[in-house]
Protein backbone atom coordinates (compact mmCIF):
# COMPACT_ATOMS: atom_id res chain seq x y z
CA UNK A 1 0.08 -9.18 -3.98
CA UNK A 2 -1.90 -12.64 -4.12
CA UNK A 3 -4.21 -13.72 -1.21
CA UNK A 4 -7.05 -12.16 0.76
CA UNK A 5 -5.55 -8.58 2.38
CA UNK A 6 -6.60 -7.78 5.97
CA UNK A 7 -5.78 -5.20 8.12
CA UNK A 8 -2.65 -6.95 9.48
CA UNK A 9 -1.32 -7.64 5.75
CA UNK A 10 -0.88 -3.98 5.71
CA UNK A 11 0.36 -3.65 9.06
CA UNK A 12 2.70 -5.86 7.72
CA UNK A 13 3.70 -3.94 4.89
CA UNK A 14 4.55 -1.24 7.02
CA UNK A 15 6.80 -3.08 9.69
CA UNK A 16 8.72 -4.26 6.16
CA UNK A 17 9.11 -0.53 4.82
CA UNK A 18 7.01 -1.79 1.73
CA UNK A 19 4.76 1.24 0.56
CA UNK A 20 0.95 0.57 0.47
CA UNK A 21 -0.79 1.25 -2.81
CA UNK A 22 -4.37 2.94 -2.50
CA UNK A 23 -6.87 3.95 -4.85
CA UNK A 24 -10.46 5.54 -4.85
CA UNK A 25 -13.08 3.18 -6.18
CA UNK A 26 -16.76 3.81 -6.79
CA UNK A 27 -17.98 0.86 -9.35
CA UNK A 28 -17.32 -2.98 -10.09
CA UNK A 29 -15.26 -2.25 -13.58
CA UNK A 30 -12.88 0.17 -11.95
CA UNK A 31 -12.25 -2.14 -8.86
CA UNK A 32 -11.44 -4.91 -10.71
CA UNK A 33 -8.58 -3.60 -13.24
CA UNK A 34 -7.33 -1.80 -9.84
CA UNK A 35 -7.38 -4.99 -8.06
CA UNK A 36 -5.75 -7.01 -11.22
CA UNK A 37 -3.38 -3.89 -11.27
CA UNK A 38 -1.84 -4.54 -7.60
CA UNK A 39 -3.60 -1.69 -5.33
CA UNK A 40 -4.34 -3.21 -2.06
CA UNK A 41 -6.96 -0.90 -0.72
CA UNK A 42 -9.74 0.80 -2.39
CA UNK A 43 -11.24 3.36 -0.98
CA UNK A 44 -14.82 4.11 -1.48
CA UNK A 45 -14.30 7.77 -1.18
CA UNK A 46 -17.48 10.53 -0.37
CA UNK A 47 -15.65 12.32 -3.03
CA UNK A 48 -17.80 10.58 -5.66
CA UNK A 49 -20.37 13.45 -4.40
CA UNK A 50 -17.56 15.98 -6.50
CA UNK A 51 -16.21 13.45 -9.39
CA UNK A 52 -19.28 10.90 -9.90
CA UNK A 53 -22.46 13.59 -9.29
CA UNK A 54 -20.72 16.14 -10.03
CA UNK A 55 -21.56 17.98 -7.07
CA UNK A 56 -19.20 21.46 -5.53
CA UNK A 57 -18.29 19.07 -1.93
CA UNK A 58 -18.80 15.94 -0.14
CA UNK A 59 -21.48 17.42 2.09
CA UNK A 60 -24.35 16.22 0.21
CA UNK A 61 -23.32 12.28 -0.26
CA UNK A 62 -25.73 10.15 2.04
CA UNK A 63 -24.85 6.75 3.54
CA UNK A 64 -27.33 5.26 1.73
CA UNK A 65 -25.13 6.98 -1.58
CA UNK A 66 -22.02 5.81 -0.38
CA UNK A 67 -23.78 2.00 0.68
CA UNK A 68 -24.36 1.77 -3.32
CA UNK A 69 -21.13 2.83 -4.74
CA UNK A 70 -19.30 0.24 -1.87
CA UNK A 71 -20.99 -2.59 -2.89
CA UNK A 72 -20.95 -1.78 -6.48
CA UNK A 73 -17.10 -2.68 -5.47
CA UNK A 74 -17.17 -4.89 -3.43
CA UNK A 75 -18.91 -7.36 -5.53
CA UNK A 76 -15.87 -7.23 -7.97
CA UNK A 77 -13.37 -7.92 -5.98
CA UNK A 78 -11.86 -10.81 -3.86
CA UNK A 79 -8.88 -10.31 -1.88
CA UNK A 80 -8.68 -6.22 -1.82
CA UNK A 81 -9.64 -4.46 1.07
CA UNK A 82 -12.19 -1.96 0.98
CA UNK A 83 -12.78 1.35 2.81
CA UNK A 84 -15.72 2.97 2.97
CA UNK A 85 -16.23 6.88 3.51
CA UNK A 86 -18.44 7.77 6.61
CA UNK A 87 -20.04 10.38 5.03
CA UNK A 88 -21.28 14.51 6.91
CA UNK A 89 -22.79 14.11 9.95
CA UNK A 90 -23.27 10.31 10.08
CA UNK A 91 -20.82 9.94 12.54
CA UNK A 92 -22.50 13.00 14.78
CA UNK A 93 -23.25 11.19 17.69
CA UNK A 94 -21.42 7.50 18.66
CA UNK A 95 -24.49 5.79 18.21
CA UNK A 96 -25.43 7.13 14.56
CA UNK A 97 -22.03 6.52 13.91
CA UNK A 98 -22.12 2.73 14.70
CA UNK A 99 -25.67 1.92 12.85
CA UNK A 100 -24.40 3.63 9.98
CA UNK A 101 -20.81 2.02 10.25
CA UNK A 102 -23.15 -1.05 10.57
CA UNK A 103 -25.17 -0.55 7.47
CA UNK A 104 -21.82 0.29 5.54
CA UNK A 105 -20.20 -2.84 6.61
CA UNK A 106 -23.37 -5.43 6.31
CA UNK A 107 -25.09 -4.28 3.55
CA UNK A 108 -22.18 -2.44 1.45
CA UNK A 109 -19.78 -5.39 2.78
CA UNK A 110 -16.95 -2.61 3.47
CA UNK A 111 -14.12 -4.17 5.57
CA UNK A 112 -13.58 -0.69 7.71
CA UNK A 113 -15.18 2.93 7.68
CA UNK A 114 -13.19 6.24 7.31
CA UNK A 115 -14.35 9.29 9.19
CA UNK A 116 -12.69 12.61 9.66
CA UNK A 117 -11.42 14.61 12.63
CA UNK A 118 -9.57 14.26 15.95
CA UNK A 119 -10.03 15.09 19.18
CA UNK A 120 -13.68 15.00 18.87
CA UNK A 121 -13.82 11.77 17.37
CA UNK A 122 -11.88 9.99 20.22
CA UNK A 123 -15.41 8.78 22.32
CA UNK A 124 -16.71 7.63 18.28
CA UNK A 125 -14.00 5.94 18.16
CA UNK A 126 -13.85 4.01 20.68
CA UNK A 127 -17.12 3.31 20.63
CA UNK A 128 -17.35 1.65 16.92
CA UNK A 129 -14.04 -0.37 18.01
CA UNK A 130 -15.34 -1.74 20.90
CA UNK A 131 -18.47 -3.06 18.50
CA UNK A 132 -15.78 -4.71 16.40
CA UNK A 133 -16.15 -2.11 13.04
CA UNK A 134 -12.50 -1.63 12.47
CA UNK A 135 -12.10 2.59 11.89
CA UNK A 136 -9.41 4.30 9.46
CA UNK A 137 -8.77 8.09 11.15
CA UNK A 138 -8.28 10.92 8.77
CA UNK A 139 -6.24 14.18 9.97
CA UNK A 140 -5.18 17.00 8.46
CA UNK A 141 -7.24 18.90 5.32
CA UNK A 142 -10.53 17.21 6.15
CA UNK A 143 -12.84 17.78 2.90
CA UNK A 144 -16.00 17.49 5.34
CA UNK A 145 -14.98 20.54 7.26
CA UNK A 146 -14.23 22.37 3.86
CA UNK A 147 -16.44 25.45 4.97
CA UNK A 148 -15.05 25.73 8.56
CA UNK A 149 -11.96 25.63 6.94
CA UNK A 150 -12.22 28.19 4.54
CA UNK A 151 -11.59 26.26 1.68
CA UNK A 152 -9.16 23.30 0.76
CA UNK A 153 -5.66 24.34 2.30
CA UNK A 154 -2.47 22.71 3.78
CA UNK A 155 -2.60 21.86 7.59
CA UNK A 156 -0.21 21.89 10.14
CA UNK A 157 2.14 24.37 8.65
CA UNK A 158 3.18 25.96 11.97
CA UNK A 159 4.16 24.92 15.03
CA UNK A 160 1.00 24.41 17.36
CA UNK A 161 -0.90 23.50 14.42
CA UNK A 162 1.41 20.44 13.66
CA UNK A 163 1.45 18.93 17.52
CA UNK A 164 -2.15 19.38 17.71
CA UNK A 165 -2.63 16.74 14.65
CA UNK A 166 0.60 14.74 16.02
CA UNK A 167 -1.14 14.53 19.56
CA UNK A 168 -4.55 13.98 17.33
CA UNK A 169 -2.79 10.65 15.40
CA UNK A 170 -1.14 9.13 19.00
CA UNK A 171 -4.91 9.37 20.86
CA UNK A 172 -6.49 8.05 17.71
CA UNK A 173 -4.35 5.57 17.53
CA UNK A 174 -4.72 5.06 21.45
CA UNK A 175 -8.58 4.94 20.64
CA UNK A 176 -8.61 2.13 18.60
CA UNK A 177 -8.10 3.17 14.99
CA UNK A 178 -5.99 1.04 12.77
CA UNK A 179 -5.29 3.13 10.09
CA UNK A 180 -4.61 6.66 9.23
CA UNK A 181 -5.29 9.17 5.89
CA UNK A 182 -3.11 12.07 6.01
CA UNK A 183 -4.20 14.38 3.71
CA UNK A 184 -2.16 17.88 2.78
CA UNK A 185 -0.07 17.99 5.39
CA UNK A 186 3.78 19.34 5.23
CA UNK A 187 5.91 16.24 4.67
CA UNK A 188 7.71 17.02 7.83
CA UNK A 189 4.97 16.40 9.48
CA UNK A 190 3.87 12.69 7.66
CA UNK A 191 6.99 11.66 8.09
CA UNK A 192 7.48 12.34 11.83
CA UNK A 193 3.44 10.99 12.55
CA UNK A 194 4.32 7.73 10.41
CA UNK A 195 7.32 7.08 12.66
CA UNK A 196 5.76 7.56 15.89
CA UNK A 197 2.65 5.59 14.84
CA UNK A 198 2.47 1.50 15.16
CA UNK A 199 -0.57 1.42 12.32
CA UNK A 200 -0.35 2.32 8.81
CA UNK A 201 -0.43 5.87 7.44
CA UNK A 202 -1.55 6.88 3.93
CA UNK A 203 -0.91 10.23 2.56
CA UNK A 204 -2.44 11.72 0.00
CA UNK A 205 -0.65 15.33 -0.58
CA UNK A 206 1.85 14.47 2.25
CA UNK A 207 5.10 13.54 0.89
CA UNK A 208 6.98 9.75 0.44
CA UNK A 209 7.69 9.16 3.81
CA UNK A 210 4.13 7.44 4.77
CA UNK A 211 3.57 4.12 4.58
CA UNK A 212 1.38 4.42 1.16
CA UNK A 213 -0.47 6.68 -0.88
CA UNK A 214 -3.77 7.10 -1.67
CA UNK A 215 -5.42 9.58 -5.12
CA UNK A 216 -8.36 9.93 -6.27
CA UNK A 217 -8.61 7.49 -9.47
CA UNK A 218 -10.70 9.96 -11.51
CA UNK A 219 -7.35 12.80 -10.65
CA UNK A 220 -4.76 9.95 -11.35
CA UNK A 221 -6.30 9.26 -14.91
CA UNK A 222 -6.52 13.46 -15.94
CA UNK A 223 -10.64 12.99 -16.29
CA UNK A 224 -13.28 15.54 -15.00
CA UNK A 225 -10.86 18.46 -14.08
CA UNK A 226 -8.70 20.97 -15.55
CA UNK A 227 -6.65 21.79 -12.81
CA UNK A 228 -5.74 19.25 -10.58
CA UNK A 229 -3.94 19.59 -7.32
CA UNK A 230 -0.62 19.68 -6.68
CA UNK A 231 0.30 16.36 -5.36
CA UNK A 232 -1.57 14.71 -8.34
CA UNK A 233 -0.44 13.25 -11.19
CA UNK A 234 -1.53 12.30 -14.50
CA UNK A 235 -0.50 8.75 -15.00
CA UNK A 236 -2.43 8.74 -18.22
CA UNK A 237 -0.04 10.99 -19.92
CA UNK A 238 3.06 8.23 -20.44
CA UNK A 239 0.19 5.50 -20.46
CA UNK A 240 -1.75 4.29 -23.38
CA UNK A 241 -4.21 2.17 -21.06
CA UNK A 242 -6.12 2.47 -17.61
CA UNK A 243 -5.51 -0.61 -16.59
CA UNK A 244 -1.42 0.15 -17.38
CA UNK A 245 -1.62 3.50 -15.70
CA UNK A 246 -2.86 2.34 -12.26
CA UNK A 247 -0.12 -0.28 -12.92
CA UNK A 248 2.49 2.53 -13.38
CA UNK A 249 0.59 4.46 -10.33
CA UNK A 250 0.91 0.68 -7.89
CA UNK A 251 5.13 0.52 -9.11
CA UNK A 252 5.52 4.77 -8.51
CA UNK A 253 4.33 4.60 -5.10
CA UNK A 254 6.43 1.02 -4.28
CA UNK A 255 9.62 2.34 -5.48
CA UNK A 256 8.69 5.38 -4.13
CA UNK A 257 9.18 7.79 -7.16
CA UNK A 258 5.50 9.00 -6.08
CA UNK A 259 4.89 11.70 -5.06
CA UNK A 260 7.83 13.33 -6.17
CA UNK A 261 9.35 16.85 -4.14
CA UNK A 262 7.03 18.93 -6.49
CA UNK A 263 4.06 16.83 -5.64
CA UNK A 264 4.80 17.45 -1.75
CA UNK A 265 4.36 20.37 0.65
């Protein structure tokens, strides 16, 4: 896609039924050949605290971590749109949530911060959308909350579970966000959320039907683990190049051949 992308290109994409293309980023030379390769978003993820330091979670990553890493990207890019993580507990009260949303926006020139949860989120919310920092929501598995959680498992498998994140996705939305992650949720579930909601949704372990796809680059490229998860894969394996697997990532999830049934719950 040529020209500068803004929240209402991909708004756009998603009234047209095009899928969105989204990619983790955490330095200039993997922006660029993502950028060159046709992603539209990067995503400056706090899971560089796991696949950068090396680290067991997010919960360690600082803002001031996550400032670096976001303009490390920023400053290769020109016309992709760039997310940055809000990372643990910088969002714990409305008004540490908007100086840090602040700092990640002037400093690590991010066009909107990410932060996780639902319900409880709704007053931070509003609040950072009514200072103009545009907010991406993220339901469902929510890597931040890994220890309240028990570890990393798929949400909203039964009944009550489901509404609460589909009631979750309508407020947020209702709130002011103007984009939603999805992350390992039943594809049921994506697919009914996606439909009901008027802003894009990216899933990332939730099945085709969203309106784009997000993986860590690191897990898309087979480097740093072993095992990955199941809605990864290795677009290294048929690829000679990284620059020509993100490419072959950017045309799987447009033609929507990603994530395929086995790479769905």
């Amino acid at each position: 896609m040529s020209g500068l992308i803004t929240i209402n290109t991909l708004k756009s994409l998603k009234q047209k039924g095009e899928k969105i293309a989204v990619l983790t980023s955490y330095d200039a030379s993997f922006a660029k050949v993502s950028e060159q390769a046709g992603v539209e978003v990067l995503l400056v993820g706090d899971s560089l605290g796991m696949v950068v330091q090396g680290k067991a979670d997010t919960i360690p990553v600082t803002v001031d971590e996550v400032i670096y890493h976001t303009a490390n990207v920023t400053r290769a890019v020109n016309d992709i749109f760039v997310i940055a993580d809000m990372p643990f507990m910088s969002y714990a009260t409305a008004e540490s949530a908007l100086i840090n949303a602040g700092r990640l926006m002037k400093e690590g020139a991010a066009n909107m911060v990410k932060l996780e949860g639902g319900h409880s989120q709704l007053d931070t919310v509003r609040h950072l959308t009514a200072h103009a920092v545009p907010v991406c929501a993220h339901l469902g598995l929510l890597p931040q909350s890994v220890h309240q959680l028990g570890g990393y498992r798929v949400q909203g498998k039964d009944a009550h579970q489901a509404e609460q994140i589909r009631r979750d996705a309508l407020d947020l939305q209702d709130a002011g966000a103007q984009m939603l992650v999805l992350e390992c949720v039943p594809s049921a579930l994506a697919q009914l959320v996606t439909a009901e909601l008027e802003i894009p949704v990216i899933g990332i372990g939730a099945g085709k039907d969203v309106d784009g796809q997000v993986l860590v680059v690191y897990d898309m490229l087979g480097i740093g683990s072993d095992s990955l998860p199941r809605f990864v894969r290795n677009f290294m394996q048929e690829n000679n190049a990284i620059a020509d697997a993100i490419r072959a990532y950017v045309s799987a999830v447009k033609n929507t051949s990603f994530p395929a049934p086995q790479e769905s719950y």
